[in-house]
PDB file of N, CA and C in Angstrom:
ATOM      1  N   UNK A   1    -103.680 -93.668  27.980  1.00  0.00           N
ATOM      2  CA  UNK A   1    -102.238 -93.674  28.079  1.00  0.00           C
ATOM      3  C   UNK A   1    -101.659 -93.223  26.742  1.00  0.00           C
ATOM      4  N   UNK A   2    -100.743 -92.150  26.978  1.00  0.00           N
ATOM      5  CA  UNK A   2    -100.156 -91.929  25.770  1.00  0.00           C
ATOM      6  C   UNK A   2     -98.683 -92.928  24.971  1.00  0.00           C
ATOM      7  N   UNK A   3     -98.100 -92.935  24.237  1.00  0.00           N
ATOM      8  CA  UNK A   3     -97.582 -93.491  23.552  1.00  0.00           C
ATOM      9  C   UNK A   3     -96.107 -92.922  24.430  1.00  0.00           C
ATOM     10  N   UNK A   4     -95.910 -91.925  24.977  1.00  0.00           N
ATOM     11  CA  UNK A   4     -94.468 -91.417  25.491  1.00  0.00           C
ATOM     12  C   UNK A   4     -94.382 -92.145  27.049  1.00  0.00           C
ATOM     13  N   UNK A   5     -95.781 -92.205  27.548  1.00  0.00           N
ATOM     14  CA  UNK A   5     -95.802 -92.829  29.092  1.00  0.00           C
ATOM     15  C   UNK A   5     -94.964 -94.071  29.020  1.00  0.00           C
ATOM     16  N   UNK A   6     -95.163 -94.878  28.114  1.00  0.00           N
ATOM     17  CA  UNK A   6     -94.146 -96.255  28.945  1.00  0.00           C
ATOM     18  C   UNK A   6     -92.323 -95.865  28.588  1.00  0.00           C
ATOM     19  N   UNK A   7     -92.173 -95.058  27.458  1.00  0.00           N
ATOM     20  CA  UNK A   7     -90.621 -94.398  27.454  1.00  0.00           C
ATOM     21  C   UNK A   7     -90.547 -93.785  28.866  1.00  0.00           C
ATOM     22  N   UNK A   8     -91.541 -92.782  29.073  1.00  0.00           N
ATOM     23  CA  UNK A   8     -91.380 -92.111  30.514  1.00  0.00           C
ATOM     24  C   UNK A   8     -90.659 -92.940  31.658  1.00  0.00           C
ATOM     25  N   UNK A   9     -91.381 -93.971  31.931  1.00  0.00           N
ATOM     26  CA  UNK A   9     -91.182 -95.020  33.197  1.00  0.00           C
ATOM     27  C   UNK A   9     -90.091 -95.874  32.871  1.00  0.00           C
ATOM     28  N   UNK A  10     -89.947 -95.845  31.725  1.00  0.00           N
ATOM     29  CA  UNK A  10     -88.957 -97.099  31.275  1.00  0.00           C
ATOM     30  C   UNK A  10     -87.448 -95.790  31.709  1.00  0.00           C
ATOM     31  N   UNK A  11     -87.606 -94.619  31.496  1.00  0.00           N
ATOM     32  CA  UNK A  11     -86.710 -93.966  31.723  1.00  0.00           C
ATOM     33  C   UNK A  11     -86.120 -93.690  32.838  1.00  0.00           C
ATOM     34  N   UNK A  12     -87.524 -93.554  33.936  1.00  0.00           N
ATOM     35  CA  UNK A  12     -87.313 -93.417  35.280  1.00  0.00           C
ATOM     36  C   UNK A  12     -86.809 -94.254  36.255  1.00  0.00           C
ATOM     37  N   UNK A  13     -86.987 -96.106  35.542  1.00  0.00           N
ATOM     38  CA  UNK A  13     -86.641 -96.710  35.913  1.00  0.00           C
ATOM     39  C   UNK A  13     -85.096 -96.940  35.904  1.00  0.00           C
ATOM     40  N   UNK A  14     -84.533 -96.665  34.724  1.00  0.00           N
ATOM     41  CA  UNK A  14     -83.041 -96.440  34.541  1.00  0.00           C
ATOM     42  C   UNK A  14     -82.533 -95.240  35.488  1.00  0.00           C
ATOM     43  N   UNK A  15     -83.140 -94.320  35.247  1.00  0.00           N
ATOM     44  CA  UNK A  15     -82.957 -93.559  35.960  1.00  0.00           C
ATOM     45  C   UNK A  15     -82.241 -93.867  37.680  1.00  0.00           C
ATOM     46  N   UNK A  16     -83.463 -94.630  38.567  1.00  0.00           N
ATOM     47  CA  UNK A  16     -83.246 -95.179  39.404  1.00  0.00           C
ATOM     48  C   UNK A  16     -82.794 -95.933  39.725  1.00  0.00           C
ATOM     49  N   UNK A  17     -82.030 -96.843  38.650  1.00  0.00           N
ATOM     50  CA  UNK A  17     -81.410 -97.775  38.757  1.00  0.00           C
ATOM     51  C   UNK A  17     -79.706 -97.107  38.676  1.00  0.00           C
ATOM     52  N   UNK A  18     -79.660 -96.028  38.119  1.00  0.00           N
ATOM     53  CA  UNK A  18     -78.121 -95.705  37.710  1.00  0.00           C
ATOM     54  C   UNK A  18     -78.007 -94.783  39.701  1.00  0.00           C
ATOM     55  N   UNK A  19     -79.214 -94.404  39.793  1.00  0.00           N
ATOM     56  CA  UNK A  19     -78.913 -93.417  41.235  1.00  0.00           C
ATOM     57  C   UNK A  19     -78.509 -94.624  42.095  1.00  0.00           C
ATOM     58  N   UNK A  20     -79.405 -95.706  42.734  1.00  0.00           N
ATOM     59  CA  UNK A  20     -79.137 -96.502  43.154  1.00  0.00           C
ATOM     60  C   UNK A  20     -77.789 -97.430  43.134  1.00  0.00           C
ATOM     61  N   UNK A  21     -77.064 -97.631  41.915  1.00  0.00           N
ATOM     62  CA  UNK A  21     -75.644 -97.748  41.619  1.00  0.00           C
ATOM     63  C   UNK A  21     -75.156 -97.193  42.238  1.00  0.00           C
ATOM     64  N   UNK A  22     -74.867 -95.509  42.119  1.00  0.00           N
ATOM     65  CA  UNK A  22     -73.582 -94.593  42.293  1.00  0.00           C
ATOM     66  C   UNK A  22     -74.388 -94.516  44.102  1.00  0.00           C
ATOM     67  N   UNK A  23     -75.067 -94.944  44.537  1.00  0.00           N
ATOM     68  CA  UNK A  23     -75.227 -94.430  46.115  1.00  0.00           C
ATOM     69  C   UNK A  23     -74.844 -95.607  46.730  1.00  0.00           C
ATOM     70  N   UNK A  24     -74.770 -96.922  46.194  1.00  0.00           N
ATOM     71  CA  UNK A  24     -74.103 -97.999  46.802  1.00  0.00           C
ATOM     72  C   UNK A  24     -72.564 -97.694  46.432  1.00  0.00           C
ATOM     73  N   UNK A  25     -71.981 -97.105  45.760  1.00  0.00           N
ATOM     74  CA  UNK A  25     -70.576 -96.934  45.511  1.00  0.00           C
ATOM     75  C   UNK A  25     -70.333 -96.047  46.501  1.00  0.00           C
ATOM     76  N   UNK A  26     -71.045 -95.167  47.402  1.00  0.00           N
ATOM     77  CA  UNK A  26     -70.470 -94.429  48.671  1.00  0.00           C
ATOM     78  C   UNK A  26     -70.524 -95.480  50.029  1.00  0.00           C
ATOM     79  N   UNK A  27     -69.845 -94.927  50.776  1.00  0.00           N
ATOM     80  CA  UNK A  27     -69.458 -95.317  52.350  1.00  0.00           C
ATOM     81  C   UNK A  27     -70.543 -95.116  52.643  1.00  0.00           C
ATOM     82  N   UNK A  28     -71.121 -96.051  53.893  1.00  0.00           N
ATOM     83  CA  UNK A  28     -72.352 -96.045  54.965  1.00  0.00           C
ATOM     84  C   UNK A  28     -72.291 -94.391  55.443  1.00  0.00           C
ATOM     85  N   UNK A  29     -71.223 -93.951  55.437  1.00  0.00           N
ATOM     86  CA  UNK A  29     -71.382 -92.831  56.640  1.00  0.00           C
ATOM     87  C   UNK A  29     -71.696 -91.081  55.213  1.00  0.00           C
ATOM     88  N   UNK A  30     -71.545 -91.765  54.483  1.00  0.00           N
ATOM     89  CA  UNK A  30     -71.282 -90.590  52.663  1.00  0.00           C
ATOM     90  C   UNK A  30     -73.000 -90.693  52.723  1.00  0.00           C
ATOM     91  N   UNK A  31     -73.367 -92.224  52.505  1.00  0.00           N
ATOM     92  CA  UNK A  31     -74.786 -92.617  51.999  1.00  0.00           C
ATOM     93  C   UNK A  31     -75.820 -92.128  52.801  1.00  0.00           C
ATOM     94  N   UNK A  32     -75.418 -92.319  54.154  1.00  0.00           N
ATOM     95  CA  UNK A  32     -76.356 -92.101  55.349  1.00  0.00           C
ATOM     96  C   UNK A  32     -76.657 -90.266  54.954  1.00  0.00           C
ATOM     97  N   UNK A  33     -75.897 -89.688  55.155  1.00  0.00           N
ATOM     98  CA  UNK A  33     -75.951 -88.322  54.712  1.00  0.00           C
ATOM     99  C   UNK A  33     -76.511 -87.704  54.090  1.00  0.00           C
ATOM    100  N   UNK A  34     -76.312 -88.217  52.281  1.00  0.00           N
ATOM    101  CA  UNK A  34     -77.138 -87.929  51.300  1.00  0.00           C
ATOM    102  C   UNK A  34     -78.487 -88.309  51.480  1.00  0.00           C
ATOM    103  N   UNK A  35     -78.968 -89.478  51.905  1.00  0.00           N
ATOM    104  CA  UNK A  35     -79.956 -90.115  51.588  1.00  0.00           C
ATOM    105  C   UNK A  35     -81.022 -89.417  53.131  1.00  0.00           C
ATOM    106  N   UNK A  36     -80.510 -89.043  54.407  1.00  0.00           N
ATOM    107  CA  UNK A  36     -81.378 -87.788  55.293  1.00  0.00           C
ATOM    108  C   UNK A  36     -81.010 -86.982  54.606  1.00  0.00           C
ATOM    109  N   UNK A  37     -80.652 -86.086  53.542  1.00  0.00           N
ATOM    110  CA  UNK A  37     -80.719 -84.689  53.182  1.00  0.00           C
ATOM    111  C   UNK A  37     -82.079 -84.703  51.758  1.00  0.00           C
ATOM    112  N   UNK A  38     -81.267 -85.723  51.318  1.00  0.00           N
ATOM    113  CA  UNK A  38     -82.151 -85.828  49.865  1.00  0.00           C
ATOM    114  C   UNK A  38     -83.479 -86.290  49.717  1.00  0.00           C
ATOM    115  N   UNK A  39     -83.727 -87.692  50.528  1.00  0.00           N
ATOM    116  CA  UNK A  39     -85.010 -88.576  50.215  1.00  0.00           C
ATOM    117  C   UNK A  39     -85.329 -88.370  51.892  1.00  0.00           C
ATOM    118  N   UNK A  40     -85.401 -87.652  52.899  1.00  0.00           N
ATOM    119  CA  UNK A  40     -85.891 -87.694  53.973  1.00  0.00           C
ATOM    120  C   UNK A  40     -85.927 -86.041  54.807  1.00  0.00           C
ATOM    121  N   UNK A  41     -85.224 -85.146  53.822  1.00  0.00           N
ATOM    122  CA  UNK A  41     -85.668 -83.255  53.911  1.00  0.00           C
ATOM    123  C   UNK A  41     -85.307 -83.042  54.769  1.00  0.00           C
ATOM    124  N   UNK A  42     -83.795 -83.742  55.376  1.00  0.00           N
ATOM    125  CA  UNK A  42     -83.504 -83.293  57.039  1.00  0.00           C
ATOM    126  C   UNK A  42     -82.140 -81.993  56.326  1.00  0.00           C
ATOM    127  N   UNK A  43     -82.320 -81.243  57.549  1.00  0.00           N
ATOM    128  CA  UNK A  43     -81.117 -80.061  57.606  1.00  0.00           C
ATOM    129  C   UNK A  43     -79.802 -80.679  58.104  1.00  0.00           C
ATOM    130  N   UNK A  44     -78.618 -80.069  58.035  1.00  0.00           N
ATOM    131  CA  UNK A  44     -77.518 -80.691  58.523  1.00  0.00           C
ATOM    132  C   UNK A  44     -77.376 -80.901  60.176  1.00  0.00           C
ATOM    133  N   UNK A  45     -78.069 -80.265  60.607  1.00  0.00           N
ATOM    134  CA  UNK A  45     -78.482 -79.956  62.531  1.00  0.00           C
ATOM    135  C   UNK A  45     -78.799 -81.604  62.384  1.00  0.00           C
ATOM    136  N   UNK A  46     -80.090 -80.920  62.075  1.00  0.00           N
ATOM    137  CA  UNK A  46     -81.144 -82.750  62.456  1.00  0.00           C
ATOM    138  C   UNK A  46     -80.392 -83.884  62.187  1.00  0.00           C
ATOM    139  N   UNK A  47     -79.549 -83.855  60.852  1.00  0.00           N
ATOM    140  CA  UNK A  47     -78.417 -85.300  60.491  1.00  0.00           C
ATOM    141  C   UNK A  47     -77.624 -84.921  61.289  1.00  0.00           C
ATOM    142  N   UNK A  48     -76.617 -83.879  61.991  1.00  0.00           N
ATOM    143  CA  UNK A  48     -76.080 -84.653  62.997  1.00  0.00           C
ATOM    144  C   UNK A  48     -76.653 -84.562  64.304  1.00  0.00           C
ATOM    145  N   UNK A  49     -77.391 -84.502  64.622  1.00  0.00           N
ATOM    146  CA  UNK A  49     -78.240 -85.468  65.765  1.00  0.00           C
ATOM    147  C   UNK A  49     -78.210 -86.543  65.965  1.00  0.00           C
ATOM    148  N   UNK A  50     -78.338 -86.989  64.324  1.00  0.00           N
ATOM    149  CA  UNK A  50     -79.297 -88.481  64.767  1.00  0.00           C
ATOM    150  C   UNK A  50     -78.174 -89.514  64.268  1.00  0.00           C
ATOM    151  N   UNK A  51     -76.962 -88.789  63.010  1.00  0.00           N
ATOM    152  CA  UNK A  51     -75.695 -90.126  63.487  1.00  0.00           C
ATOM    153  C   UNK A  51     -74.577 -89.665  64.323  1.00  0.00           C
ATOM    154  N   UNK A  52     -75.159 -88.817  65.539  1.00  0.00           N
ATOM    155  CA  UNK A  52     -74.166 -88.112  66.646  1.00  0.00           C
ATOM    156  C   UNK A  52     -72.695 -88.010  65.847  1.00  0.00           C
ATOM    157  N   UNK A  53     -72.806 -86.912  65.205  1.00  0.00           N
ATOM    158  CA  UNK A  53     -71.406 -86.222  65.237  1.00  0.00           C
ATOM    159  C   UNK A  53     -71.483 -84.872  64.777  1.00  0.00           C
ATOM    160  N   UNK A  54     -70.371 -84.155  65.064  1.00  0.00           N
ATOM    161  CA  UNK A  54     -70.290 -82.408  64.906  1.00  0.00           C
ATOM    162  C   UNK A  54     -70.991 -82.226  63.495  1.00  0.00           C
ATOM    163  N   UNK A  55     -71.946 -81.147  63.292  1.00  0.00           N
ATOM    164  CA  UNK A  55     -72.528 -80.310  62.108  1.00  0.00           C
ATOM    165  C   UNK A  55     -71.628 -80.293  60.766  1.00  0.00           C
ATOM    166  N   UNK A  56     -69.956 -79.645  61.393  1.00  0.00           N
ATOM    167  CA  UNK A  56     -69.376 -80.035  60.541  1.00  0.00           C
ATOM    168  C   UNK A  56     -68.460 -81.093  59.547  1.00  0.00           C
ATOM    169  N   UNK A  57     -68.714 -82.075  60.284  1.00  0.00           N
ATOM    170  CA  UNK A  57     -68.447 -83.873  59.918  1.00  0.00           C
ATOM    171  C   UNK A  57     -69.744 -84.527  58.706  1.00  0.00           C
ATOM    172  N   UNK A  58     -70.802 -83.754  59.237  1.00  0.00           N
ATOM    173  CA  UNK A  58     -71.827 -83.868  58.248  1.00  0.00           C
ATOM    174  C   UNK A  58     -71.763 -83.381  56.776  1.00  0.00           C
ATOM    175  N   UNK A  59     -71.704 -81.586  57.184  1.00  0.00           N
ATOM    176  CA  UNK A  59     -70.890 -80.743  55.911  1.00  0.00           C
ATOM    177  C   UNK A  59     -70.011 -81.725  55.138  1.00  0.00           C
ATOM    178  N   UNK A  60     -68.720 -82.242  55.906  1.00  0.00           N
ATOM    179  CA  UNK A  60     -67.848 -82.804  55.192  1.00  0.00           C
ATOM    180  C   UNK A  60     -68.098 -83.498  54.147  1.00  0.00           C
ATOM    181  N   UNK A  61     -68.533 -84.616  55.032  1.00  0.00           N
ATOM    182  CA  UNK A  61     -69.369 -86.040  54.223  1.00  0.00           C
ATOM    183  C   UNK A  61     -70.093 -85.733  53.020  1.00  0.00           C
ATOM    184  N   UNK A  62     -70.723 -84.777  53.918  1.00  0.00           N
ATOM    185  CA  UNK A  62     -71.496 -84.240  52.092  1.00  0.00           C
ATOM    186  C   UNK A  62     -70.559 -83.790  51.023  1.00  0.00           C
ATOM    187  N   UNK A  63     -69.662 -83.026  51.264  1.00  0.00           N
ATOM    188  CA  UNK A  63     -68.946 -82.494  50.337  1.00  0.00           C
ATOM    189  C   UNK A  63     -68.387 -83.672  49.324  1.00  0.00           C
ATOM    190  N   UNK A  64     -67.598 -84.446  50.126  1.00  0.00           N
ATOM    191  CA  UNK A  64     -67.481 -85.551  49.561  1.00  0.00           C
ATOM    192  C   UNK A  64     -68.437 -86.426  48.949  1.00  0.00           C
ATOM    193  N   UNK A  65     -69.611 -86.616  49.370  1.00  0.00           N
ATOM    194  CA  UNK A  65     -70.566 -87.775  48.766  1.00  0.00           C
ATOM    195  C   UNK A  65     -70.816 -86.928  47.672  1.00  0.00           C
ATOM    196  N   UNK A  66     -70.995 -85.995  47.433  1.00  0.00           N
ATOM    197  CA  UNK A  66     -71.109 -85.244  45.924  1.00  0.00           C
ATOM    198  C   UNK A  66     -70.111 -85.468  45.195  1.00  0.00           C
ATOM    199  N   UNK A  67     -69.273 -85.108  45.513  1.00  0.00           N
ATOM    200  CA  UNK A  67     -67.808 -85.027  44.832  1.00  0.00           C
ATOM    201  C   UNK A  67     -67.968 -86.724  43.952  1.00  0.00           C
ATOM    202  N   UNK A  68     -67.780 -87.440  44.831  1.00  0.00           N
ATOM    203  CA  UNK A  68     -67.868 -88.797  44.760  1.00  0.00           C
ATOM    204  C   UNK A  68     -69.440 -89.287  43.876  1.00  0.00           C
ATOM    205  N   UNK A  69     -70.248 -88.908  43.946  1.00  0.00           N
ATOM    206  CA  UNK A  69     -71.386 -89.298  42.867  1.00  0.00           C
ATOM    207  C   UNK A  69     -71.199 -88.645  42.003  1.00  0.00           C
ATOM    208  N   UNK A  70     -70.714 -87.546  41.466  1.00  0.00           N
ATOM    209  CA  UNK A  70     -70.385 -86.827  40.054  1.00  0.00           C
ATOM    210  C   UNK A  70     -69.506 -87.816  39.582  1.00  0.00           C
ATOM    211  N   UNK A  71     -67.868 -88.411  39.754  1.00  0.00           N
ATOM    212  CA  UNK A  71     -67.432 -89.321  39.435  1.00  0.00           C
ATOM    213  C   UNK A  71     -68.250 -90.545  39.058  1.00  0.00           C
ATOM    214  N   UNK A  72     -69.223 -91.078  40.478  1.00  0.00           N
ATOM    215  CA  UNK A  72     -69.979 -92.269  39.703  1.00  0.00           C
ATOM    216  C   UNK A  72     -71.037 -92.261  38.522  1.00  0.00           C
ATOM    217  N   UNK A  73     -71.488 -91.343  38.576  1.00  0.00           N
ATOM    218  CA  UNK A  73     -72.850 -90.701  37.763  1.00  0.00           C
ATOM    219  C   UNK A  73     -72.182 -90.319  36.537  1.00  0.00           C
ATOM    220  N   UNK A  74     -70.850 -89.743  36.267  1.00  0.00           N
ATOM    221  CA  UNK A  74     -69.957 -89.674  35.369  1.00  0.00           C
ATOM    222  C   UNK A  74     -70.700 -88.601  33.918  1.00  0.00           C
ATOM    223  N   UNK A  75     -71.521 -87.503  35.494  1.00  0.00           N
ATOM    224  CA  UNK A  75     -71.745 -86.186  34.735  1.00  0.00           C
ATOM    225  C   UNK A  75     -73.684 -86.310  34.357  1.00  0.00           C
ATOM    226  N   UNK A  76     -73.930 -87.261  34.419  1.00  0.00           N
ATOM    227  CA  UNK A  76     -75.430 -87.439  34.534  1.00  0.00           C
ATOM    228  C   UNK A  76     -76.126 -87.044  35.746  1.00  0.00           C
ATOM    229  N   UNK A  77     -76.879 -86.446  35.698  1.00  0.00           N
ATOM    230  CA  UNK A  77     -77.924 -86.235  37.320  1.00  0.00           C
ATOM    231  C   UNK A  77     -77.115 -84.888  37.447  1.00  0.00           C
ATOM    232  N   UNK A  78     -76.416 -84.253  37.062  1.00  0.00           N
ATOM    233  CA  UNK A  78     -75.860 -83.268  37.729  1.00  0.00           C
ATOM    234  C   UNK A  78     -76.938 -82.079  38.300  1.00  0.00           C
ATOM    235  N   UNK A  79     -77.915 -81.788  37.907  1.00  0.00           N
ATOM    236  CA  UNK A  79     -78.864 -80.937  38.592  1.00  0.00           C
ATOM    237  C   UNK A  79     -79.248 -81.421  39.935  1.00  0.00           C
ATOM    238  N   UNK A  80     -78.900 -83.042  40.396  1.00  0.00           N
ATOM    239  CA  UNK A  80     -79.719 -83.657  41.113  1.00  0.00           C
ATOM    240  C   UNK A  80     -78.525 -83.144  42.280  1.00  0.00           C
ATOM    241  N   UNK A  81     -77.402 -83.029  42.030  1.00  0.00           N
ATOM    242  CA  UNK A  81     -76.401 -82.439  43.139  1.00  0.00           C
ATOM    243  C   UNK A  81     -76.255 -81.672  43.041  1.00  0.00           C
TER     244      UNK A  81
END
């Protein structure tokens, strides 16, 4: 183990802890969205399938749940959106 590995994890852990913050600061219907696009590789089709509503209600949501985690994230993660 090198000497940078536990900074590494100790980082990642913040890391995940600040994502986890700003994704509880969105709406069920913002979160649901991000979280099938991001941590589950679905297309906007497949998400609205599966929380039945129009393709473009999905679009929306997204637009917004970004919009809305740049505010919470407050410019951090920005590659991640």
């Amino acid at each position: 183990m090198t000497s940078a590995e536990p900074e590494h994890h100790l980082g990642q852990r913040q890391l995940n802890a600040l994502l986890m913050r700003a994704l509880a600061g969105l709406s069920a219907e913002h979160r649901a969205v991000v979280d099938l696009t991001y941590f589950h590789g679905m297309g906007y089709r497949e998400i609205a399938d599966i929380v039945e509503c129009p393709i473009d209600t999905v679009k929306t949501r997204m637009f917004h749940a970004r919009r809305r985690l740049r505010l919470l994230l407050g410019g951090r993660l920005e590659e991640w959106l």
